[in-house]
Protein backbone atom coordinates (compact mmCIF):
# COMPACT_ATOMS: atom_id res chain seq x y z
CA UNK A 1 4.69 25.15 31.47
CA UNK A 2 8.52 24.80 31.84
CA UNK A 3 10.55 24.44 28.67
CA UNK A 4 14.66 23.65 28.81
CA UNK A 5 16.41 25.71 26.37
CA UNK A 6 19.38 24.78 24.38
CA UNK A 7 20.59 28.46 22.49
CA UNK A 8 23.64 28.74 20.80
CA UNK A 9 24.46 32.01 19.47
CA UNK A 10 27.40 32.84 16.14
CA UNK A 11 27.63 34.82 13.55
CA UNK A 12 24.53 33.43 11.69
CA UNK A 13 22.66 34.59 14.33
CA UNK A 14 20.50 31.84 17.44
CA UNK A 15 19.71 28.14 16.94
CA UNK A 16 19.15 25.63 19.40
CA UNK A 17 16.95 23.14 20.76
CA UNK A 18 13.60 23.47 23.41
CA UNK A 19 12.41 20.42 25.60
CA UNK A 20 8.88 20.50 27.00
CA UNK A 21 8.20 20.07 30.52
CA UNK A 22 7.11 16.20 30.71
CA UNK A 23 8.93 15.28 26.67
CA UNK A 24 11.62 13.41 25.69
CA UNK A 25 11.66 14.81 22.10
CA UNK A 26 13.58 18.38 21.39
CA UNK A 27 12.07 20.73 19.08
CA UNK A 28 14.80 22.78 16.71
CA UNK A 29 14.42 26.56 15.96
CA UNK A 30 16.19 28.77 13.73
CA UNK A 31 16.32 32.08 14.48
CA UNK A 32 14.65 34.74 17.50
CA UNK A 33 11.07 34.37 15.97
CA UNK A 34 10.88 30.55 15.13
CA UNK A 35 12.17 30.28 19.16
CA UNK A 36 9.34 32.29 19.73
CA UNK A 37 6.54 29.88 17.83
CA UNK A 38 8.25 26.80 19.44
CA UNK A 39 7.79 28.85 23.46
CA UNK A 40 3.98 29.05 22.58
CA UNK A 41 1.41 26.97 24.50
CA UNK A 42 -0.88 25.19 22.37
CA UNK A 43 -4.07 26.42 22.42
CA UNK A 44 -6.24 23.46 23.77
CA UNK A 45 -9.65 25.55 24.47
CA UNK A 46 -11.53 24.35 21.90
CA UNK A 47 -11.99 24.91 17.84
CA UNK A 48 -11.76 28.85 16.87
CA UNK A 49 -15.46 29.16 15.61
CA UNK A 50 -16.75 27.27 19.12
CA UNK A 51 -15.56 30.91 20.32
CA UNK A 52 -18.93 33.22 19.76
């Protein structure tokens, strides 16, 4: 998965915007960690209890 990311970094620290490979719609973070949760894939194996 490819992801286009938009960082601007100031004195309240990063912010920015990251497009999806194959979306139109941007998805805002706040900070290093919330631009961490918006770089992971979703998880599209199954339900968590299908895993024995």
């Amino acid at each position: 998965m490819r992801f286009i990311v938009d960082l601007e970094y100031g004195a309240d620290g990063v912010h920015g915007l990251v497009t999806r490979e194959g979306e139109h719609r941007a998805e805002p973070f706040h900070g290093w960690l919330d631009l961490l949760r918006v770089l992971e894939t979703p998880d599209t194996r199954g339900y968590p209890w299908d895993v024995p």
